[in-house]
PDB file of N, CA and C in Angstrom:
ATOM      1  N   UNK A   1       0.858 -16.060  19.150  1.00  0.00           N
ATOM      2  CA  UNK A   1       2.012 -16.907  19.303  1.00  0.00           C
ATOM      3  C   UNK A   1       1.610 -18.374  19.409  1.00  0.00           C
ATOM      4  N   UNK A   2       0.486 -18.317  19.713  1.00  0.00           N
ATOM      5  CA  UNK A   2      -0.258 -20.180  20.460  1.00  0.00           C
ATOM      6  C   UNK A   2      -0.335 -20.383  18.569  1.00  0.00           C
ATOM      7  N   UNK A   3      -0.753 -19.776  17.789  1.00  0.00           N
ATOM      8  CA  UNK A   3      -1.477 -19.733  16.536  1.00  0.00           C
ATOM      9  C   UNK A   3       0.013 -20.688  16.100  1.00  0.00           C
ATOM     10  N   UNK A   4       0.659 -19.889  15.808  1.00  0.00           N
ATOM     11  CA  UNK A   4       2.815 -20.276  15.441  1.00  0.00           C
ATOM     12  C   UNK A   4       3.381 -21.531  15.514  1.00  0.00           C
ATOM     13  N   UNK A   5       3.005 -21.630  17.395  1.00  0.00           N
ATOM     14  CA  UNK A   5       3.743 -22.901  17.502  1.00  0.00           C
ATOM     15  C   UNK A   5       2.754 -24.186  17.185  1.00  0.00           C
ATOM     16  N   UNK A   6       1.037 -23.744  17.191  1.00  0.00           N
ATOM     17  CA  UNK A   6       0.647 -24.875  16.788  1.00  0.00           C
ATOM     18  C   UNK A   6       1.201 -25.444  15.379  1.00  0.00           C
ATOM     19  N   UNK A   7       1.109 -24.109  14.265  1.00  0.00           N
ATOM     20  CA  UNK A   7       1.480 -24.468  13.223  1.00  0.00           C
ATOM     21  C   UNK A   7       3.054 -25.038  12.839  1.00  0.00           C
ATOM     22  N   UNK A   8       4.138 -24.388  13.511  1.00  0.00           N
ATOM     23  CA  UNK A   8       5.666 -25.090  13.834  1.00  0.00           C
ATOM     24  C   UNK A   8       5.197 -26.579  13.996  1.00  0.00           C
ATOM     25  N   UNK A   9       4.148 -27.208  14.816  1.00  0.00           N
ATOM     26  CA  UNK A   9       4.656 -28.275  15.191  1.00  0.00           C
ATOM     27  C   UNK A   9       3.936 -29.479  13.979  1.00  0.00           C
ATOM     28  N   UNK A  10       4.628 -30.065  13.054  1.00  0.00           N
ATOM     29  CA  UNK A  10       4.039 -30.677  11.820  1.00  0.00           C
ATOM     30  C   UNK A  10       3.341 -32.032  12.560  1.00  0.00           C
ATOM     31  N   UNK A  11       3.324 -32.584  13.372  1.00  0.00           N
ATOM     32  CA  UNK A  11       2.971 -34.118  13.775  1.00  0.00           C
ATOM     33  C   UNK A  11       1.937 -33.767  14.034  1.00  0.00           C
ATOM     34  N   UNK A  12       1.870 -32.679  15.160  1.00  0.00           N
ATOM     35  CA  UNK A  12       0.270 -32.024  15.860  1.00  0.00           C
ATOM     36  C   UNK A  12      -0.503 -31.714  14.455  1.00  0.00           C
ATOM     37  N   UNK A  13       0.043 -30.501  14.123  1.00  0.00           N
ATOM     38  CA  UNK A  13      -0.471 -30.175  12.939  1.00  0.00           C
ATOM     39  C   UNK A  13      -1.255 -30.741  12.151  1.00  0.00           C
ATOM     40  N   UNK A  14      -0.599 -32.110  11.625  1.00  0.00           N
ATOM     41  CA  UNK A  14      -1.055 -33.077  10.880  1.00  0.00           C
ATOM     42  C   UNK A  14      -2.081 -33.818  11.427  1.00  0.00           C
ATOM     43  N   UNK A  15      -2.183 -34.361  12.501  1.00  0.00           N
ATOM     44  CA  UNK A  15      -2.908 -34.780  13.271  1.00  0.00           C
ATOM     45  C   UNK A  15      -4.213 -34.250  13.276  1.00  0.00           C
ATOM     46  N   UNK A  16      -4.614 -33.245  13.637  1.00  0.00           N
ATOM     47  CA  UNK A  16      -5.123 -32.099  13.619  1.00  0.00           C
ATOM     48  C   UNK A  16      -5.739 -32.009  12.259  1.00  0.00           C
ATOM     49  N   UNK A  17      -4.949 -31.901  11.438  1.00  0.00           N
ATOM     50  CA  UNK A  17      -5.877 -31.720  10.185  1.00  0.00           C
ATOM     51  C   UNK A  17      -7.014 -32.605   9.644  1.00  0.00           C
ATOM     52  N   UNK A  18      -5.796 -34.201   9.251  1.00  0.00           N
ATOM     53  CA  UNK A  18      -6.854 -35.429   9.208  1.00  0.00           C
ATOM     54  C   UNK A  18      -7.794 -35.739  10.393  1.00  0.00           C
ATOM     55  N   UNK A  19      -7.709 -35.331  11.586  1.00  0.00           N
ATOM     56  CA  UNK A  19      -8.909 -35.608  12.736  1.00  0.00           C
ATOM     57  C   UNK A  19     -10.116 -35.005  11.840  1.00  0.00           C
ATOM     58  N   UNK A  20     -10.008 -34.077  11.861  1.00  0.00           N
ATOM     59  CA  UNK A  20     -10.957 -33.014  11.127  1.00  0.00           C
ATOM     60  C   UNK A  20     -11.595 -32.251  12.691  1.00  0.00           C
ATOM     61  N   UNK A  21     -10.566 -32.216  13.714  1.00  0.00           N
ATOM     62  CA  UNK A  21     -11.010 -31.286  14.935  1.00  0.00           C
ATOM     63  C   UNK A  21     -10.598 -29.890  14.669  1.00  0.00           C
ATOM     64  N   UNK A  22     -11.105 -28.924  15.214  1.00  0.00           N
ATOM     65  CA  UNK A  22     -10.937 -27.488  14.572  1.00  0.00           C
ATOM     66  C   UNK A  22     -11.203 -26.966  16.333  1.00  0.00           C
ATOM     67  N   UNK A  23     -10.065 -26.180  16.157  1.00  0.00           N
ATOM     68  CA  UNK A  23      -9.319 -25.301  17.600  1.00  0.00           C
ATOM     69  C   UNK A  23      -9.933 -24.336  17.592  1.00  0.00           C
ATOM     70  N   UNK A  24     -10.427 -23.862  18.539  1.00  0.00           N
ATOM     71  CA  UNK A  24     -11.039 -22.304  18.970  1.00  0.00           C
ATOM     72  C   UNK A  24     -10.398 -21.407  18.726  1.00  0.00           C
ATOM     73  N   UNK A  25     -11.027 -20.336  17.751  1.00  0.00           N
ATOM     74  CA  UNK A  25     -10.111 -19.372  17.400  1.00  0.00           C
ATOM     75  C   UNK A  25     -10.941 -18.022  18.162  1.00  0.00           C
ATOM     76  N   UNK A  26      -9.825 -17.480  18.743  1.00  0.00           N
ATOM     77  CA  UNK A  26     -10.507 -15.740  19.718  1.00  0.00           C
ATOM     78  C   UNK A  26     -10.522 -14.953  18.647  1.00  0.00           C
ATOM     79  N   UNK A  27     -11.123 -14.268  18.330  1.00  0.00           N
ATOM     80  CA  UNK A  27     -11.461 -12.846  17.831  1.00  0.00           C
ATOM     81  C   UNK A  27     -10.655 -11.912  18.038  1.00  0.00           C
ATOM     82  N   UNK A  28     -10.027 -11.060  17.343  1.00  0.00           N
ATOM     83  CA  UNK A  28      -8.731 -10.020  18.446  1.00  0.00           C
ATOM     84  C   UNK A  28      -9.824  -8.870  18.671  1.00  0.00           C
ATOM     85  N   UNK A  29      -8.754  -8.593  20.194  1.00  0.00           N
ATOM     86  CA  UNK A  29      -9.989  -7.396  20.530  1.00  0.00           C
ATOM     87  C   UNK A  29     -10.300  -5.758  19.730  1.00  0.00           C
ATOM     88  N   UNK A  30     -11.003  -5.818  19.314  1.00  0.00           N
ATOM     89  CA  UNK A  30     -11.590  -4.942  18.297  1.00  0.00           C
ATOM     90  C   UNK A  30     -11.366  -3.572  18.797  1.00  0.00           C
ATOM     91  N   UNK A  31     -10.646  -3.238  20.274  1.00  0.00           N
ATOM     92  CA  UNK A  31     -10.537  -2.246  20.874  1.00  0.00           C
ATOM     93  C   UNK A  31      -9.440  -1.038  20.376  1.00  0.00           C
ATOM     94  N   UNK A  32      -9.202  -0.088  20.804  1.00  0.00           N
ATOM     95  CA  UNK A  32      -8.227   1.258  20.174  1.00  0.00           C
ATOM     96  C   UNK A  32      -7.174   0.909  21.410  1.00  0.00           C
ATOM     97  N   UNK A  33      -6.178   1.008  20.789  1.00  0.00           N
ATOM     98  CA  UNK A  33      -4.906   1.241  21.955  1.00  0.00           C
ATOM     99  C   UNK A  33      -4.055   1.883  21.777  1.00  0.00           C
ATOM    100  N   UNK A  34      -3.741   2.769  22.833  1.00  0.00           N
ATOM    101  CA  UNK A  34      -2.320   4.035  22.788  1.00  0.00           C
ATOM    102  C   UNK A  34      -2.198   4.089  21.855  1.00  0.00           C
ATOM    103  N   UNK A  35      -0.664   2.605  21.810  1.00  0.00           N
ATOM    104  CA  UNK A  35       0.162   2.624  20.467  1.00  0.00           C
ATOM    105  C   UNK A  35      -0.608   3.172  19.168  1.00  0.00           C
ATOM    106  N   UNK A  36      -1.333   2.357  19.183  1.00  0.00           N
ATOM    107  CA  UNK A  36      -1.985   2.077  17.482  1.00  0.00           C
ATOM    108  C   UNK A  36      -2.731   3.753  17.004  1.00  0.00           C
ATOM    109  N   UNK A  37      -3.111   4.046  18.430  1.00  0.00           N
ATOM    110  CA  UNK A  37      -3.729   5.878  17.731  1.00  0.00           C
ATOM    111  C   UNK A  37      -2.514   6.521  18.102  1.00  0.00           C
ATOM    112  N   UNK A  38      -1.262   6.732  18.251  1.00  0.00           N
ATOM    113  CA  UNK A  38      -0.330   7.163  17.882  1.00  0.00           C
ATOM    114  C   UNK A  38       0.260   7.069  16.780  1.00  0.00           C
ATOM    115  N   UNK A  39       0.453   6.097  16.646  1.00  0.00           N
ATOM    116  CA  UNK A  39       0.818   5.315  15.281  1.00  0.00           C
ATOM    117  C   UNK A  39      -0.008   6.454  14.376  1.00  0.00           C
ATOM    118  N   UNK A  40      -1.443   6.113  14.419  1.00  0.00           N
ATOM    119  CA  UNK A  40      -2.158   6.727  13.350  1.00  0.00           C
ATOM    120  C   UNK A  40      -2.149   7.867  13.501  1.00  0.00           C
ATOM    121  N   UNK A  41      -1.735   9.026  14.351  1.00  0.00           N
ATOM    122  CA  UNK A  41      -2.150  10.180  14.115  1.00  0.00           C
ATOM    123  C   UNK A  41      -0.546  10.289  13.823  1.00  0.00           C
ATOM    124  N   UNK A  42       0.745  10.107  13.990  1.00  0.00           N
ATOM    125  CA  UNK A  42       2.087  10.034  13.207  1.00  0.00           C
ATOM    126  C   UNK A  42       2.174  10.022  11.960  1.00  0.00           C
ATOM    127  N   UNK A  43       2.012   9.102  11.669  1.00  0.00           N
ATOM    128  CA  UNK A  43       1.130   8.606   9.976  1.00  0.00           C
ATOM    129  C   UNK A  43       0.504   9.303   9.314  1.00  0.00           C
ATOM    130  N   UNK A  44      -0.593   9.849   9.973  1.00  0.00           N
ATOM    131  CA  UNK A  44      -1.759  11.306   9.078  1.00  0.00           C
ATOM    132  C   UNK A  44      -0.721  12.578   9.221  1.00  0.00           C
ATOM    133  N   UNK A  45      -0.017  12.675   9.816  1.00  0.00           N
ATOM    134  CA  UNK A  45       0.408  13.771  10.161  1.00  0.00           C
ATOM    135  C   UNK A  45       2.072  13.954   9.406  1.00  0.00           C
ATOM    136  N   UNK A  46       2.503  12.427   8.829  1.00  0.00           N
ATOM    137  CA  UNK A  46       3.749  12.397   8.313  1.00  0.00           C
ATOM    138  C   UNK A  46       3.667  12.426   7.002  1.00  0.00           C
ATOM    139  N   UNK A  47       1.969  11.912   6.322  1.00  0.00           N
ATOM    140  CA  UNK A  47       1.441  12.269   5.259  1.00  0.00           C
ATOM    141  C   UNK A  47       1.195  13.752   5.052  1.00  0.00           C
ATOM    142  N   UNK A  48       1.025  14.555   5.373  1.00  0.00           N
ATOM    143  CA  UNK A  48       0.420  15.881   5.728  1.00  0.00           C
ATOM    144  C   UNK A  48       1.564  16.430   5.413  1.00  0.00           C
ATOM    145  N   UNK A  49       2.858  16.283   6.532  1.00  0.00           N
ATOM    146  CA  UNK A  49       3.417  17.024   5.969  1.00  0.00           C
ATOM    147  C   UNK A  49       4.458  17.295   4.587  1.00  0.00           C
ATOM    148  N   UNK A  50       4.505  16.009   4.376  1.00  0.00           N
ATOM    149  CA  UNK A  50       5.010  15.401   2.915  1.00  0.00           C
ATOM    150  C   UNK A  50       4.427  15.709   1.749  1.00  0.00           C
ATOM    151  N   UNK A  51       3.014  16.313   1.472  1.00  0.00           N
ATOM    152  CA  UNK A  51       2.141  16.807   0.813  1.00  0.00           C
ATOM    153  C   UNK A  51       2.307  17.721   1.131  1.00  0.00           C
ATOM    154  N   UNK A  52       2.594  18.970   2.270  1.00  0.00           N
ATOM    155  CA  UNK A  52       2.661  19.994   2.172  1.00  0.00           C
ATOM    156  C   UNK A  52       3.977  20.546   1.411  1.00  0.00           C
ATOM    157  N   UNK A  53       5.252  19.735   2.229  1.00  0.00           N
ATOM    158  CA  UNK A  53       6.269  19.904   1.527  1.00  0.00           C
ATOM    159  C   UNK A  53       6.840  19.793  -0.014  1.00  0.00           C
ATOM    160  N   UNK A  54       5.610  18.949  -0.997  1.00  0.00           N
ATOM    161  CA  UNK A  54       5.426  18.953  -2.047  1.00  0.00           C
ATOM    162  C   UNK A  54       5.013  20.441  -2.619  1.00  0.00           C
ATOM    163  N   UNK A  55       3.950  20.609  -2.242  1.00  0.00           N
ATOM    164  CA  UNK A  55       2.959  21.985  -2.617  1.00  0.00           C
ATOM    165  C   UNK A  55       4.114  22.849  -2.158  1.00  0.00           C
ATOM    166  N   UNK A  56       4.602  23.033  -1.197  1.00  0.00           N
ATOM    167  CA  UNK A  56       5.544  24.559  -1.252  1.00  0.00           C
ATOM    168  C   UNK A  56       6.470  24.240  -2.021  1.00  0.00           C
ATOM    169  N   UNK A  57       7.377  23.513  -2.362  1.00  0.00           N
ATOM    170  CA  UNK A  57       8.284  23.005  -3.341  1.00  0.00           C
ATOM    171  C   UNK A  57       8.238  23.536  -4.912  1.00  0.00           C
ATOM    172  N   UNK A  58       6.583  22.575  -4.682  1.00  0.00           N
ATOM    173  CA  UNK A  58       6.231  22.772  -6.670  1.00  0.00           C
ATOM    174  C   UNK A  58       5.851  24.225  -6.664  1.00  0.00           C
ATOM    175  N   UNK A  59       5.655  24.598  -5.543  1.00  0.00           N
ATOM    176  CA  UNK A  59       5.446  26.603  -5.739  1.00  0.00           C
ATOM    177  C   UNK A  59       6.762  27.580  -6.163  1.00  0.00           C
ATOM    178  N   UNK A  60       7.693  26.786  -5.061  1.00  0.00           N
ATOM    179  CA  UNK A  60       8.836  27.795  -4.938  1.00  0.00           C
ATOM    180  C   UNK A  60       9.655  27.282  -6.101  1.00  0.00           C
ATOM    181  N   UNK A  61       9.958  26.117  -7.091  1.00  0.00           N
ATOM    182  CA  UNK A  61      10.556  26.043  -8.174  1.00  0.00           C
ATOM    183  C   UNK A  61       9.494  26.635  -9.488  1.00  0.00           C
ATOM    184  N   UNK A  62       8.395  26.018  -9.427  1.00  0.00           N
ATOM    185  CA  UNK A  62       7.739  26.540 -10.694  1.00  0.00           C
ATOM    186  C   UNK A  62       7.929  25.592 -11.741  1.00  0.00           C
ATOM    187  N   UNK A  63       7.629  25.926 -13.165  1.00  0.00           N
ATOM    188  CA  UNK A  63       8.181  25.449 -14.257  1.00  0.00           C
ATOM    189  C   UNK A  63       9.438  25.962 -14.678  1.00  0.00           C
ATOM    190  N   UNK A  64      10.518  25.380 -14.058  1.00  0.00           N
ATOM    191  CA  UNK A  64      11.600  25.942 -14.252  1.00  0.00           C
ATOM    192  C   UNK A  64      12.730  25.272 -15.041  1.00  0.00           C
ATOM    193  N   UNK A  65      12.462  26.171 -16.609  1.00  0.00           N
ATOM    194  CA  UNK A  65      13.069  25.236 -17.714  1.00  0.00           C
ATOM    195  C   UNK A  65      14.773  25.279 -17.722  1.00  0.00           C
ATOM    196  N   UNK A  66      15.021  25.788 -16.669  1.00  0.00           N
ATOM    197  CA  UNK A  66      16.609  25.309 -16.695  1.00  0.00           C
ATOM    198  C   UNK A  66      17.117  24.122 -16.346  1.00  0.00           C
ATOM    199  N   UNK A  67      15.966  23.339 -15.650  1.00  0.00           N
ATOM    200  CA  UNK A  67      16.883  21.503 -15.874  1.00  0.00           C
ATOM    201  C   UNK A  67      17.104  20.922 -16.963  1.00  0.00           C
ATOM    202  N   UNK A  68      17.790  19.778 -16.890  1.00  0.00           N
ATOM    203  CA  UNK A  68      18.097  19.289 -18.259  1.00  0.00           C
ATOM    204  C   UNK A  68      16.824  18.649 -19.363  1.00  0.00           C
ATOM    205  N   UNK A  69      16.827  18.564 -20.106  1.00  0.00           N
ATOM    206  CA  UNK A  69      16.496  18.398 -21.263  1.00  0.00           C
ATOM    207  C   UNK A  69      15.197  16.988 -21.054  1.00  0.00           C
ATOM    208  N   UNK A  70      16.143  16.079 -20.242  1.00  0.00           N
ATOM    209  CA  UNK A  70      15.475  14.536 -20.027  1.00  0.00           C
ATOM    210  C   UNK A  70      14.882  14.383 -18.633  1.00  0.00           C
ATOM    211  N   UNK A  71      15.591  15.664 -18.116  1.00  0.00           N
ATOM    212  CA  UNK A  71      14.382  15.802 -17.051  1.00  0.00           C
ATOM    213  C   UNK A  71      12.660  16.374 -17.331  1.00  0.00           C
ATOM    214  N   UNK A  72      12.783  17.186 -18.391  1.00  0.00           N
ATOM    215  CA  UNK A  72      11.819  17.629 -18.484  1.00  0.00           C
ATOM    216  C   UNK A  72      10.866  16.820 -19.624  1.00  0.00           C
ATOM    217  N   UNK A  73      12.054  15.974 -20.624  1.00  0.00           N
ATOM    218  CA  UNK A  73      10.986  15.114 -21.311  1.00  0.00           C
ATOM    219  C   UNK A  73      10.297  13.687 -20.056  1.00  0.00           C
ATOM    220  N   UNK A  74      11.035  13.532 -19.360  1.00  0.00           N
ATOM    221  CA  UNK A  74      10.512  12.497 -18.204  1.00  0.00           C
ATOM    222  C   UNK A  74       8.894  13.375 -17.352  1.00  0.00           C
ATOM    223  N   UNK A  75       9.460  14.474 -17.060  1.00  0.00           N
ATOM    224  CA  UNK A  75       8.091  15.149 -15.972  1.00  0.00           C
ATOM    225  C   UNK A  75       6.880  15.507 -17.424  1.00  0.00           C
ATOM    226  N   UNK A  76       6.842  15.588 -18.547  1.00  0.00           N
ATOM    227  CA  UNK A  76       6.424  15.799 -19.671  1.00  0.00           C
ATOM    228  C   UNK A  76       5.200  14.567 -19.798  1.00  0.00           C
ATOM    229  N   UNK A  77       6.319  13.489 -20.172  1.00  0.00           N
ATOM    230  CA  UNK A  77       5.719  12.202 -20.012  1.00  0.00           C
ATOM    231  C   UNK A  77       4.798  11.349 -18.788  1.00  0.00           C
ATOM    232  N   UNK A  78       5.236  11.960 -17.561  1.00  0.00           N
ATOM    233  CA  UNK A  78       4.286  11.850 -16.781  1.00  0.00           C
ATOM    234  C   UNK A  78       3.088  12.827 -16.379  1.00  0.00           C
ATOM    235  N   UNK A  79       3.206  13.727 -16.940  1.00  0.00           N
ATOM    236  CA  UNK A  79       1.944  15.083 -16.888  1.00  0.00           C
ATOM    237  C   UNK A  79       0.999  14.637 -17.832  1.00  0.00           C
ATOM    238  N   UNK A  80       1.669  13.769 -19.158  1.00  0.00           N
ATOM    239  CA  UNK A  80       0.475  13.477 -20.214  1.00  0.00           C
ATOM    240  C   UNK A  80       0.103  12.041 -19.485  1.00  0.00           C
ATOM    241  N   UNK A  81       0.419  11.332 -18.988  1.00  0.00           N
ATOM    242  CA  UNK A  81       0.033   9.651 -18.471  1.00  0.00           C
ATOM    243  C   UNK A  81      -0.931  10.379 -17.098  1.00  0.00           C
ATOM    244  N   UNK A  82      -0.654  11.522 -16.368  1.00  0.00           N
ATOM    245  CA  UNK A  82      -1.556  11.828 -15.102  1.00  0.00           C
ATOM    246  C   UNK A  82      -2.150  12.953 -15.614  1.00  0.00           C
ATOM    247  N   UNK A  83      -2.958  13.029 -16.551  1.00  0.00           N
ATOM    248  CA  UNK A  83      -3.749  14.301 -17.229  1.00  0.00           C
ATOM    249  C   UNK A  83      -4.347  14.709 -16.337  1.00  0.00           C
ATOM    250  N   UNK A  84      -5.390  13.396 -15.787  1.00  0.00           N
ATOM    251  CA  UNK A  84      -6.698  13.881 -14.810  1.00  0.00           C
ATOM    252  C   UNK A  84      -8.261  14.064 -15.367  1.00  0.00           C
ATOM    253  N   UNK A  85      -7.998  13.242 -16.568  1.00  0.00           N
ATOM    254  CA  UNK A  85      -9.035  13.083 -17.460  1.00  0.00           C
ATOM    255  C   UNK A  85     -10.078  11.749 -16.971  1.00  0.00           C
ATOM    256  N   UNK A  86     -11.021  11.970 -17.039  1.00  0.00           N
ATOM    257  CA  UNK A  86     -11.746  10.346 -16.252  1.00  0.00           C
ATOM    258  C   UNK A  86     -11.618   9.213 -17.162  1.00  0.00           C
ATOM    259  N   UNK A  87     -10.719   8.791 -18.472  1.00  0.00           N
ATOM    260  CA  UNK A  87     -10.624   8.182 -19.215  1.00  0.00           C
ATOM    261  C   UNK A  87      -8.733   7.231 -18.331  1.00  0.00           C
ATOM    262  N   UNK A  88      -8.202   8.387 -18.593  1.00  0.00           N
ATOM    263  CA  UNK A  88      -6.970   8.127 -17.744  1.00  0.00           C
ATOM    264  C   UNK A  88      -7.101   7.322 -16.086  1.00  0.00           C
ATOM    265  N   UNK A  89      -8.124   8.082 -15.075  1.00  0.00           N
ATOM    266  CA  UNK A  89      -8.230   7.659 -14.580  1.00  0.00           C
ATOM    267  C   UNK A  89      -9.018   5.864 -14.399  1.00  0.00           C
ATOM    268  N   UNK A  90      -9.522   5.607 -15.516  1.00  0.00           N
ATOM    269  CA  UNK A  90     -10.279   4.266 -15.817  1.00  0.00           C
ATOM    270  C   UNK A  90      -9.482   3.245 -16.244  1.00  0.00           C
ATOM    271  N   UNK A  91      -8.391   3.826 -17.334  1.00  0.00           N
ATOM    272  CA  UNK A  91      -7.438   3.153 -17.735  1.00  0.00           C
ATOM    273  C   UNK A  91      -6.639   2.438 -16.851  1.00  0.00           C
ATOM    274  N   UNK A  92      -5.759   3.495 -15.872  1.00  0.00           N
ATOM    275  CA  UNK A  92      -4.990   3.087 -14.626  1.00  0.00           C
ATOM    276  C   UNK A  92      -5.945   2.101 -13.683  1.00  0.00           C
ATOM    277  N   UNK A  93      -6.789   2.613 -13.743  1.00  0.00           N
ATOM    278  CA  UNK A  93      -7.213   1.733 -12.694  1.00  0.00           C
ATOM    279  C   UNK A  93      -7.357   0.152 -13.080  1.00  0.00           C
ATOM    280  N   UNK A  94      -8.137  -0.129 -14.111  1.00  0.00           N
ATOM    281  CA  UNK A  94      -7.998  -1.502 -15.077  1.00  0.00           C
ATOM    282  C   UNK A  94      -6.437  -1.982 -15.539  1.00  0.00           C
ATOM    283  N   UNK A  95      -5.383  -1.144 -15.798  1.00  0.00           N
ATOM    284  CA  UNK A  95      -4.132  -1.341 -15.756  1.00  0.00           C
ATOM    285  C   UNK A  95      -3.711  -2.596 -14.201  1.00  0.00           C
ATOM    286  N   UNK A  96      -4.102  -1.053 -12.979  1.00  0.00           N
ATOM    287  CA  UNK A  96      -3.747  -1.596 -11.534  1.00  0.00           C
ATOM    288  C   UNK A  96      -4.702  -3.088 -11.435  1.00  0.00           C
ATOM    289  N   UNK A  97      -5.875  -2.987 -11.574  1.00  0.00           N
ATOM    290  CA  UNK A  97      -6.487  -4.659 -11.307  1.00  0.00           C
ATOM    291  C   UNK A  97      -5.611  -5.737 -12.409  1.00  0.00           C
ATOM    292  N   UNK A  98      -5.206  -5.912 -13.206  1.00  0.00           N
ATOM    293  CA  UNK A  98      -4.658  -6.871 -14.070  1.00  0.00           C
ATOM    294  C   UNK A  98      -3.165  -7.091 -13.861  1.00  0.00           C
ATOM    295  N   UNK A  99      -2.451  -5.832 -12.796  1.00  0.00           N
ATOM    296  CA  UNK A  99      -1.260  -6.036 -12.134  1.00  0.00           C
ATOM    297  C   UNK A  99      -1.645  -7.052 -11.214  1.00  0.00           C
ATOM    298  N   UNK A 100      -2.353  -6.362 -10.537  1.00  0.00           N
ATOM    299  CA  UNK A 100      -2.570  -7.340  -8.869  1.00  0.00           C
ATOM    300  C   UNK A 100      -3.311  -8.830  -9.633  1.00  0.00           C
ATOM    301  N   UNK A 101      -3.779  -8.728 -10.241  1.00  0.00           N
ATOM    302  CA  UNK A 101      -4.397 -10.458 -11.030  1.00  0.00           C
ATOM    303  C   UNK A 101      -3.156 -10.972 -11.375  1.00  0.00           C
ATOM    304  N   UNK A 102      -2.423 -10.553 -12.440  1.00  0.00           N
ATOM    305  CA  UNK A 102      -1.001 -10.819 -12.844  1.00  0.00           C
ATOM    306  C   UNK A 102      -0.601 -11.669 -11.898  1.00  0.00           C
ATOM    307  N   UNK A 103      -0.250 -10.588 -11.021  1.00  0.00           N
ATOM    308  CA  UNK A 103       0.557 -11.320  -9.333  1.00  0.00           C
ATOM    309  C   UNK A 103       0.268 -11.868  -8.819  1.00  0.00           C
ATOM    310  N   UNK A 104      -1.358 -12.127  -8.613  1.00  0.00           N
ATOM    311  CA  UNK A 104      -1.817 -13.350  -8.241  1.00  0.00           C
ATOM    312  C   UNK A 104      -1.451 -14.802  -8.737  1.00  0.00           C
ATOM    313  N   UNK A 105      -2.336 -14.524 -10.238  1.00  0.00           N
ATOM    314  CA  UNK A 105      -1.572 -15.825 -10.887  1.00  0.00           C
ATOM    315  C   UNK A 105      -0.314 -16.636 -10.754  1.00  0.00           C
ATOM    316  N   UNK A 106       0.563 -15.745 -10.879  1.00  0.00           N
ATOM    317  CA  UNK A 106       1.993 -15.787 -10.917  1.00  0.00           C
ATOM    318  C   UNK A 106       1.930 -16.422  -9.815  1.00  0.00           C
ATOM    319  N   UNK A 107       2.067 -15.736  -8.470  1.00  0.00           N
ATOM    320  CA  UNK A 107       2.184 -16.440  -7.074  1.00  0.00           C
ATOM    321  C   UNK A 107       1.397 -17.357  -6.870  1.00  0.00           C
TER     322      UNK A 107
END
């Protein structure tokens, strides 16, 4: 919060900058707390079961060609884009870095 209002305040701020004085910055404490391993074991565990609930799902429907037509050319189209081939996987990934560069630039 000290971090905030130094920065809120533009005169200090400024001041501050052209001085060329530089404020002590604390380290946060590197320690585990309650919250935060709650948090994380919620989290592993809200992942978990969301993946499980996938896997019994894709069990208990199957390939089941009675949806429509564009449903199945859509899940089609994504079974050939997520083959699982290490070519696919190289692609996406060089795809994903030139997104996040993209967005960089941009921003």
């Amino acid at each position: 919060m000290a971090a905030a209002a130094q920065f809120c305040d533009g005169i200090g701020y400024r001041e501050r900058a052209l001085s060329g004085v530089v404020s002590a910055q604390s380290a946060p404490d590197p320690s585990w707390t309650l919250h935060a391993t709650i948090l994380g074991v919620v989290s592993a565990g809200a992942a978990m079961a969301l993946a499980l609930l996938g896997i019994h799902l894709r069990n208990r429907l199957g390939n089941n060609d009675s949806r429509p037509a564009s449903v199945r050319a859509v899940r089609q189209g994504l079974h050939r884009l997520h083959s699982g081939h290490l070519g696919d996987y190289a692609a996406w990934l060089v795809f994903g870095c030139a997104a996040v560069l993209g967005l960089l630039w941009v921003g």
